[in-house]
PDB file of N, CA and C in Angstrom:
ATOM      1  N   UNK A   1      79.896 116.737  50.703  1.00  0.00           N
ATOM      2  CA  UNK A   1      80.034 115.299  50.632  1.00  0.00           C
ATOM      3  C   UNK A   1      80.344 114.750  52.025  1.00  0.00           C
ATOM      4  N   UNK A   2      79.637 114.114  52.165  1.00  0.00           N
ATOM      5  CA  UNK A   2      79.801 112.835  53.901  1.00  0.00           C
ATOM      6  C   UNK A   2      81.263 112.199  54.090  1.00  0.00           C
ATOM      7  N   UNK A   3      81.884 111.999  54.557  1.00  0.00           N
ATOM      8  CA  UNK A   3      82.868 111.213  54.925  1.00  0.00           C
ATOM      9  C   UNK A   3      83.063 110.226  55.958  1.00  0.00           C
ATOM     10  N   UNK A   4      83.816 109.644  56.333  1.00  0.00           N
ATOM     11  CA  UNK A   4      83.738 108.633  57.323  1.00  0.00           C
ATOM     12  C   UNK A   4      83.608 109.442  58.956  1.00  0.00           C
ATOM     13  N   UNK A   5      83.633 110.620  59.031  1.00  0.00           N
ATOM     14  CA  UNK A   5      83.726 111.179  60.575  1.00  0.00           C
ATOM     15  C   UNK A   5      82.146 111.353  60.325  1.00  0.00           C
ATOM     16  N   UNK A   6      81.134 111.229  59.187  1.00  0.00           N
ATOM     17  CA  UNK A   6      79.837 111.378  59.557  1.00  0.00           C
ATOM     18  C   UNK A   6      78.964 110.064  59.572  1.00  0.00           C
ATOM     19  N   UNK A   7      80.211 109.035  59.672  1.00  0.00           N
ATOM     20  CA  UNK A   7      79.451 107.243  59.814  1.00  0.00           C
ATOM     21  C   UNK A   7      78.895 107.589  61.044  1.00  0.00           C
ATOM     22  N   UNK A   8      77.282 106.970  61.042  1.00  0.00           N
ATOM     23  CA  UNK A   8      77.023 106.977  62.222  1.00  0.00           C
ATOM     24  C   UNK A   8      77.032 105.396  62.936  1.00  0.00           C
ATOM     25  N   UNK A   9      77.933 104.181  62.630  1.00  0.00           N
ATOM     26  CA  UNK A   9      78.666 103.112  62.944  1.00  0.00           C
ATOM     27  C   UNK A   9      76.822 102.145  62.982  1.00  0.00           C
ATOM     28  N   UNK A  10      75.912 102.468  62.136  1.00  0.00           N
ATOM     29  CA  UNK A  10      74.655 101.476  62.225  1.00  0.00           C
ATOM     30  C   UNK A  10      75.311 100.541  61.703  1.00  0.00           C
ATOM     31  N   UNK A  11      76.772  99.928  60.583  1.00  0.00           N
ATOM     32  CA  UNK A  11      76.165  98.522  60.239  1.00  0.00           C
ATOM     33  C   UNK A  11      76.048  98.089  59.139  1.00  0.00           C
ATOM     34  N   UNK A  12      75.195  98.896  58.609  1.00  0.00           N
ATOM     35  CA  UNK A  12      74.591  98.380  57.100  1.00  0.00           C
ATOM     36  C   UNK A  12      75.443  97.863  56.228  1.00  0.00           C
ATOM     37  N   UNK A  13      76.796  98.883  55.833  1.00  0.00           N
ATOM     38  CA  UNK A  13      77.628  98.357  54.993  1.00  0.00           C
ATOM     39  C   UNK A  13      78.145  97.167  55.244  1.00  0.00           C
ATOM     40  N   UNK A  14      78.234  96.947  56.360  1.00  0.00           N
ATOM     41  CA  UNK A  14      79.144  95.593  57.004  1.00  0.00           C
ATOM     42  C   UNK A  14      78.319  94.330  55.966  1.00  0.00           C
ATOM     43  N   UNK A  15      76.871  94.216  55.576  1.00  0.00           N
ATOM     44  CA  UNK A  15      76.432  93.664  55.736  1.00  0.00           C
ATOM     45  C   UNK A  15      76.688  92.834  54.143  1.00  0.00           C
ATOM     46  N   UNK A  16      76.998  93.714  53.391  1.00  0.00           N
ATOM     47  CA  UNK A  16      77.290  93.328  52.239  1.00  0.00           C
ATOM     48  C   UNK A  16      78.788  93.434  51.673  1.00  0.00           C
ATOM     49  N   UNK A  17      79.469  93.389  52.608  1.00  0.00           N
ATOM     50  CA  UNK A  17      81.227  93.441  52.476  1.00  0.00           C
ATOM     51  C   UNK A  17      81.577  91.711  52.848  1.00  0.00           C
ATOM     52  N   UNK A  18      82.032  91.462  51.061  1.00  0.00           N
ATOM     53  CA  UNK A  18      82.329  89.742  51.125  1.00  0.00           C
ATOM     54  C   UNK A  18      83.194  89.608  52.434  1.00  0.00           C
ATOM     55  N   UNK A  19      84.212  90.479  53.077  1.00  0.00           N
ATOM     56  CA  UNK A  19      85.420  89.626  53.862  1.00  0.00           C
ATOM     57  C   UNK A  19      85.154  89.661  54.489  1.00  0.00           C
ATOM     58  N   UNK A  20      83.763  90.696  55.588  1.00  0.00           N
ATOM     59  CA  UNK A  20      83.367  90.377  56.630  1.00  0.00           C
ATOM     60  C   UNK A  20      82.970  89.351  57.228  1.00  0.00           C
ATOM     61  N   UNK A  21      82.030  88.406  55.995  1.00  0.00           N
ATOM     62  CA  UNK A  21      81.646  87.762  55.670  1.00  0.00           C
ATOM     63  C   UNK A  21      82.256  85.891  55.882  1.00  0.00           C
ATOM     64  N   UNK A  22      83.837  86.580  55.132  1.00  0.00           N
ATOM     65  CA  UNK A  22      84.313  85.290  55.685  1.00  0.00           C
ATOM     66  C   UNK A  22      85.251  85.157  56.956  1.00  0.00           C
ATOM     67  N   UNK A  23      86.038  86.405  56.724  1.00  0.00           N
ATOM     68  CA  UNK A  23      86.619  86.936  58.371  1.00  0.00           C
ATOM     69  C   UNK A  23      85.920  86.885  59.727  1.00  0.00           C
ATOM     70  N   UNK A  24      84.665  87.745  59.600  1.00  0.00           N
ATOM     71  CA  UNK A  24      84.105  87.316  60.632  1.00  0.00           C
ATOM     72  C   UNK A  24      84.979  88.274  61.753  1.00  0.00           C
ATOM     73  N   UNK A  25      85.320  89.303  61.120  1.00  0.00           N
ATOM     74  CA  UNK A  25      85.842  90.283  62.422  1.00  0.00           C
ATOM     75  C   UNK A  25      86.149  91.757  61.948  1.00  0.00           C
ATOM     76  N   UNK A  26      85.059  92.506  62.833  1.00  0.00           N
ATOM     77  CA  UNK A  26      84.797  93.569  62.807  1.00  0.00           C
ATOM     78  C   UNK A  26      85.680  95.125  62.120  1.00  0.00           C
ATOM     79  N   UNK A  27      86.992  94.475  62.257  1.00  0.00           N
ATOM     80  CA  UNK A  27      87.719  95.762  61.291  1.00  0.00           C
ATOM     81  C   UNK A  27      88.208  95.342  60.214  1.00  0.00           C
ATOM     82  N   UNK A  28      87.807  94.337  59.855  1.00  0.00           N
ATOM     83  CA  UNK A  28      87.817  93.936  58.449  1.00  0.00           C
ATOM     84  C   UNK A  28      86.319  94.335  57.359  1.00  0.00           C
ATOM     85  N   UNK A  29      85.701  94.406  58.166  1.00  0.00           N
ATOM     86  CA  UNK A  29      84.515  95.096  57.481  1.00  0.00           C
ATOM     87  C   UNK A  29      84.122  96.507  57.040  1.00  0.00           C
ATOM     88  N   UNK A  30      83.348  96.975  56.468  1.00  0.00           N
ATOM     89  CA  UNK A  30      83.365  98.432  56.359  1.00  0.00           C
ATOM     90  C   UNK A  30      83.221  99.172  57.157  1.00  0.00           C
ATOM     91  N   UNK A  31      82.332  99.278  58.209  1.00  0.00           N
ATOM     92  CA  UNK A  31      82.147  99.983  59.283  1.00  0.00           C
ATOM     93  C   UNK A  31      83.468  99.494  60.085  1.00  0.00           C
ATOM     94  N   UNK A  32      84.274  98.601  59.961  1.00  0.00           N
ATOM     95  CA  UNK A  32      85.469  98.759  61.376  1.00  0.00           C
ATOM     96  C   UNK A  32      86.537  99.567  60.385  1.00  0.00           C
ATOM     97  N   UNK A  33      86.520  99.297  58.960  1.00  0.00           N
ATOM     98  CA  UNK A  33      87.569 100.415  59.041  1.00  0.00           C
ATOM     99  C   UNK A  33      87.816 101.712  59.186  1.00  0.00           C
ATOM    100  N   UNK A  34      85.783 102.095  59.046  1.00  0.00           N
ATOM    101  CA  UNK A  34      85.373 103.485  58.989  1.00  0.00           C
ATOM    102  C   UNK A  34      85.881 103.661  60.562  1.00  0.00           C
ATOM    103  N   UNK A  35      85.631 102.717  61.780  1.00  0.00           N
ATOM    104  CA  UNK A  35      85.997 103.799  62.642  1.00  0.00           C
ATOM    105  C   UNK A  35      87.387 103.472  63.120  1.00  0.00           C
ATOM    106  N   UNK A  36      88.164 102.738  62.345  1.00  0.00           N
ATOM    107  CA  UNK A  36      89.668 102.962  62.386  1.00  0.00           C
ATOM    108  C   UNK A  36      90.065 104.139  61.942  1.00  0.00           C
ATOM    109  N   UNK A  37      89.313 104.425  60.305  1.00  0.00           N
ATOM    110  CA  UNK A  37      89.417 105.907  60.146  1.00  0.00           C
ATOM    111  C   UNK A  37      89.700 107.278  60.952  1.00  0.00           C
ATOM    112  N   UNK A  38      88.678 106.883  61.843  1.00  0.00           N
ATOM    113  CA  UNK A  38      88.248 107.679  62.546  1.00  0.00           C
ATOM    114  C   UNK A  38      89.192 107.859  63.683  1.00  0.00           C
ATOM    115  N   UNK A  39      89.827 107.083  64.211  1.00  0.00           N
ATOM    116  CA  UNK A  39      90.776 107.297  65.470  1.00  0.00           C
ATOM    117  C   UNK A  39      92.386 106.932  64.630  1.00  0.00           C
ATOM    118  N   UNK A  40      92.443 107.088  63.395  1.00  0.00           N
ATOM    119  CA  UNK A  40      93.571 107.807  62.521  1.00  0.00           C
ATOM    120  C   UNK A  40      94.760 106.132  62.414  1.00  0.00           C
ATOM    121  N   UNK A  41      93.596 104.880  63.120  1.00  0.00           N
ATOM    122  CA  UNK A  41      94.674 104.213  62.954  1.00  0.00           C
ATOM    123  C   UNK A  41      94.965 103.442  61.324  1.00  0.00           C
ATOM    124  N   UNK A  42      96.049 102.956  61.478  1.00  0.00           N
ATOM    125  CA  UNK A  42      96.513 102.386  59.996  1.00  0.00           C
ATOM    126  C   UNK A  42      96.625 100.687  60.627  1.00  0.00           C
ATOM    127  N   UNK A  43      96.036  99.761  59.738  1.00  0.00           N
ATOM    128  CA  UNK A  43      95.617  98.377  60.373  1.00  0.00           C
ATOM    129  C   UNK A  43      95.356  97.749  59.129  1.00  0.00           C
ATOM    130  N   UNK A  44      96.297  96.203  59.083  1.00  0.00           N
ATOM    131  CA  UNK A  44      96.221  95.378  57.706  1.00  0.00           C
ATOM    132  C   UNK A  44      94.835  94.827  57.373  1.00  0.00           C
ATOM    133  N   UNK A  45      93.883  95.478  57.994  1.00  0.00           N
ATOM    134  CA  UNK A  45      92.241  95.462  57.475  1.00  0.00           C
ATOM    135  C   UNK A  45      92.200  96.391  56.310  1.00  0.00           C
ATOM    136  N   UNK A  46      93.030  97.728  55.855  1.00  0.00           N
ATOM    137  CA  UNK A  46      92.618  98.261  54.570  1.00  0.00           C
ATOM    138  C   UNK A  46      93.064  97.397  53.690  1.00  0.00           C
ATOM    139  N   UNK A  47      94.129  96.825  53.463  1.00  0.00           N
ATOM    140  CA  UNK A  47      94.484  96.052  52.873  1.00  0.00           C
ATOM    141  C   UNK A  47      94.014  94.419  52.142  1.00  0.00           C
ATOM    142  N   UNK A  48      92.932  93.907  52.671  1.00  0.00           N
ATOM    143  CA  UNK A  48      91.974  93.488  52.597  1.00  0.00           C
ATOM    144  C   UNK A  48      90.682  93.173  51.765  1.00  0.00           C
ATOM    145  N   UNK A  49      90.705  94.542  51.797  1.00  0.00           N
ATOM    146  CA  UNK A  49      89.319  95.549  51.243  1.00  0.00           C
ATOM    147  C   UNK A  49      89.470  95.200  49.241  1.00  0.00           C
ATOM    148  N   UNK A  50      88.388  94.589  48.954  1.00  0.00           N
ATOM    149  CA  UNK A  50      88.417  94.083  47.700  1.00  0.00           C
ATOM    150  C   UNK A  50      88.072  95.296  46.517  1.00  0.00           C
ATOM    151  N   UNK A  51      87.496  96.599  47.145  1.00  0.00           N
ATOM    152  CA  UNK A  51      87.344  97.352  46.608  1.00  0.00           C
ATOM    153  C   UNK A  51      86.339  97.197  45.540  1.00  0.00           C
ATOM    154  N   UNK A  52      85.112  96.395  46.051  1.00  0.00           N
ATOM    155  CA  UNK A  52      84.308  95.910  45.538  1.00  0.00           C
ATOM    156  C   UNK A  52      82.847  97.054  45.398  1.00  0.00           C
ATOM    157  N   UNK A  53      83.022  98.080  46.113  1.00  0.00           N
ATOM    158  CA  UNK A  53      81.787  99.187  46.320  1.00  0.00           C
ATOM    159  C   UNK A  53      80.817  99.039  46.773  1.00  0.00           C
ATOM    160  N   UNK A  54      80.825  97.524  47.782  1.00  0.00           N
ATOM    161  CA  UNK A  54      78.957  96.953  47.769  1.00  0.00           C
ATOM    162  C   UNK A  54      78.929  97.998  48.755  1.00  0.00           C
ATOM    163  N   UNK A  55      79.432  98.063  49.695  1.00  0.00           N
ATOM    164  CA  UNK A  55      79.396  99.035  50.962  1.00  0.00           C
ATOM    165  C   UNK A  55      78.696 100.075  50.978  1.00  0.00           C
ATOM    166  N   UNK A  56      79.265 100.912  49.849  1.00  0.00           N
ATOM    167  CA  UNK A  56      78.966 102.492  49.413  1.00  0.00           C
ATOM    168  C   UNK A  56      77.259 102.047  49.251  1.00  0.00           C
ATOM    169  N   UNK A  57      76.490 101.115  48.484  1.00  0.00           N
ATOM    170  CA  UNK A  57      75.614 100.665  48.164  1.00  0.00           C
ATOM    171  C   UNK A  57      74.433 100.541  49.855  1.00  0.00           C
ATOM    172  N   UNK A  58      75.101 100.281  50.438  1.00  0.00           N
ATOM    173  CA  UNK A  58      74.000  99.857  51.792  1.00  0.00           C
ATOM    174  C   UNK A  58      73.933 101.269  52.887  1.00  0.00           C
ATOM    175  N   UNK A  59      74.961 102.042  52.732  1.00  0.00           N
ATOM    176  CA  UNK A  59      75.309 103.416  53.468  1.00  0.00           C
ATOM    177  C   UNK A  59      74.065 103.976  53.360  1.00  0.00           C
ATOM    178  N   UNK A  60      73.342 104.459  54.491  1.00  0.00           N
ATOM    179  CA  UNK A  60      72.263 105.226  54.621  1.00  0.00           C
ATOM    180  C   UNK A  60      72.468 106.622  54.501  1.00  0.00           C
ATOM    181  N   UNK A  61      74.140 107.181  54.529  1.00  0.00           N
ATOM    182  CA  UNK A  61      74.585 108.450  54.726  1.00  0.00           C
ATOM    183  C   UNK A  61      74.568 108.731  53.072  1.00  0.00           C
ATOM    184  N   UNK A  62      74.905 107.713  52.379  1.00  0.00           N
ATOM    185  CA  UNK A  62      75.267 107.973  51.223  1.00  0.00           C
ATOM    186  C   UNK A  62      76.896 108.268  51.586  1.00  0.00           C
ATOM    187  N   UNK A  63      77.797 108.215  52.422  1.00  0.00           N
ATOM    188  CA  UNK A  63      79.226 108.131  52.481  1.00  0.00           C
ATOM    189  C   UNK A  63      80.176 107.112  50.676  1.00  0.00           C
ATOM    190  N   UNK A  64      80.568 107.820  50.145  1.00  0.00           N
ATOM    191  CA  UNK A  64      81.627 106.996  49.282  1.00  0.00           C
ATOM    192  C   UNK A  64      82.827 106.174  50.193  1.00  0.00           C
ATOM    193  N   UNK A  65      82.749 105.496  51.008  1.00  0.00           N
ATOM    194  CA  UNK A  65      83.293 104.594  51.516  1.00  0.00           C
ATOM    195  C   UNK A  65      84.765 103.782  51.287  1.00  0.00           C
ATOM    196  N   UNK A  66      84.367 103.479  49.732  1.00  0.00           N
ATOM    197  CA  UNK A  66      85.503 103.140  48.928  1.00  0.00           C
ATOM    198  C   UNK A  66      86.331 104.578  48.392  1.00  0.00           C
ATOM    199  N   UNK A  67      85.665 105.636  48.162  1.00  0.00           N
ATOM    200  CA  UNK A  67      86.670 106.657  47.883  1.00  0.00           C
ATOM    201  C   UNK A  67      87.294 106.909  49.478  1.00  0.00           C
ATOM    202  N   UNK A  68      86.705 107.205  50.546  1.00  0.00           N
ATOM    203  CA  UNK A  68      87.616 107.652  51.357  1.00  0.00           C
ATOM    204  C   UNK A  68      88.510 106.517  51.554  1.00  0.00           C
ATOM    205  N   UNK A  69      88.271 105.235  51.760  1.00  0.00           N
ATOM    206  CA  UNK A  69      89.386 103.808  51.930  1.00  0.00           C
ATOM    207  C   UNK A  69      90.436 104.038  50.852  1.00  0.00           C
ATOM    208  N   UNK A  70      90.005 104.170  49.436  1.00  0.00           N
ATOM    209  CA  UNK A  70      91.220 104.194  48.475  1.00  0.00           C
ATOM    210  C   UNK A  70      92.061 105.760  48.629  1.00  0.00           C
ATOM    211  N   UNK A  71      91.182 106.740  49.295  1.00  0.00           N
ATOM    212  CA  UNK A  71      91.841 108.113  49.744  1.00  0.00           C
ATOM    213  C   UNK A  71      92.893 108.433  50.778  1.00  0.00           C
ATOM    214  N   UNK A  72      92.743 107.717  51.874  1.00  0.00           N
ATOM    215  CA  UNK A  72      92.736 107.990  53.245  1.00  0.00           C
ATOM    216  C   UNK A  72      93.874 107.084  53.638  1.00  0.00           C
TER     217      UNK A  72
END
């Protein structure tokens, strides 16, 4: 199974994540938290996260997105 250390940061999910949407800033979206993930930080962008799954939906990796966010 893929996880967020195999995002390759294209985007896609961002694209269908409502808060990006209205935020309008990059670690509020799926791909910024994936690579917050990634450099282990903790940032009131997970918190945010509507846990809505569109994300997982646009992932070209096929990454569960929302499982590693509700995991991690």
């Amino acid at each position: 199974m893929k996880t967020t250390e195999d995002c390759i940061n294209c985007g896609m999910c961002r694209n269908s994540c409502g808060v990006f949407k209205v935020l309008l800033d990059e670690r509020f979206g799926a791909r910024g938290r994936a690579i917050l993930m990634k450099n282990e930080i903790i940032d009131k962008a997970f918190y945010y996260c509507t846990l809505c799954g569109r994300c997982n939906l646009d992932c070209p990796l096929g990454i569960d997105l929302l499982k590693e966010f509700r995991d991690n």
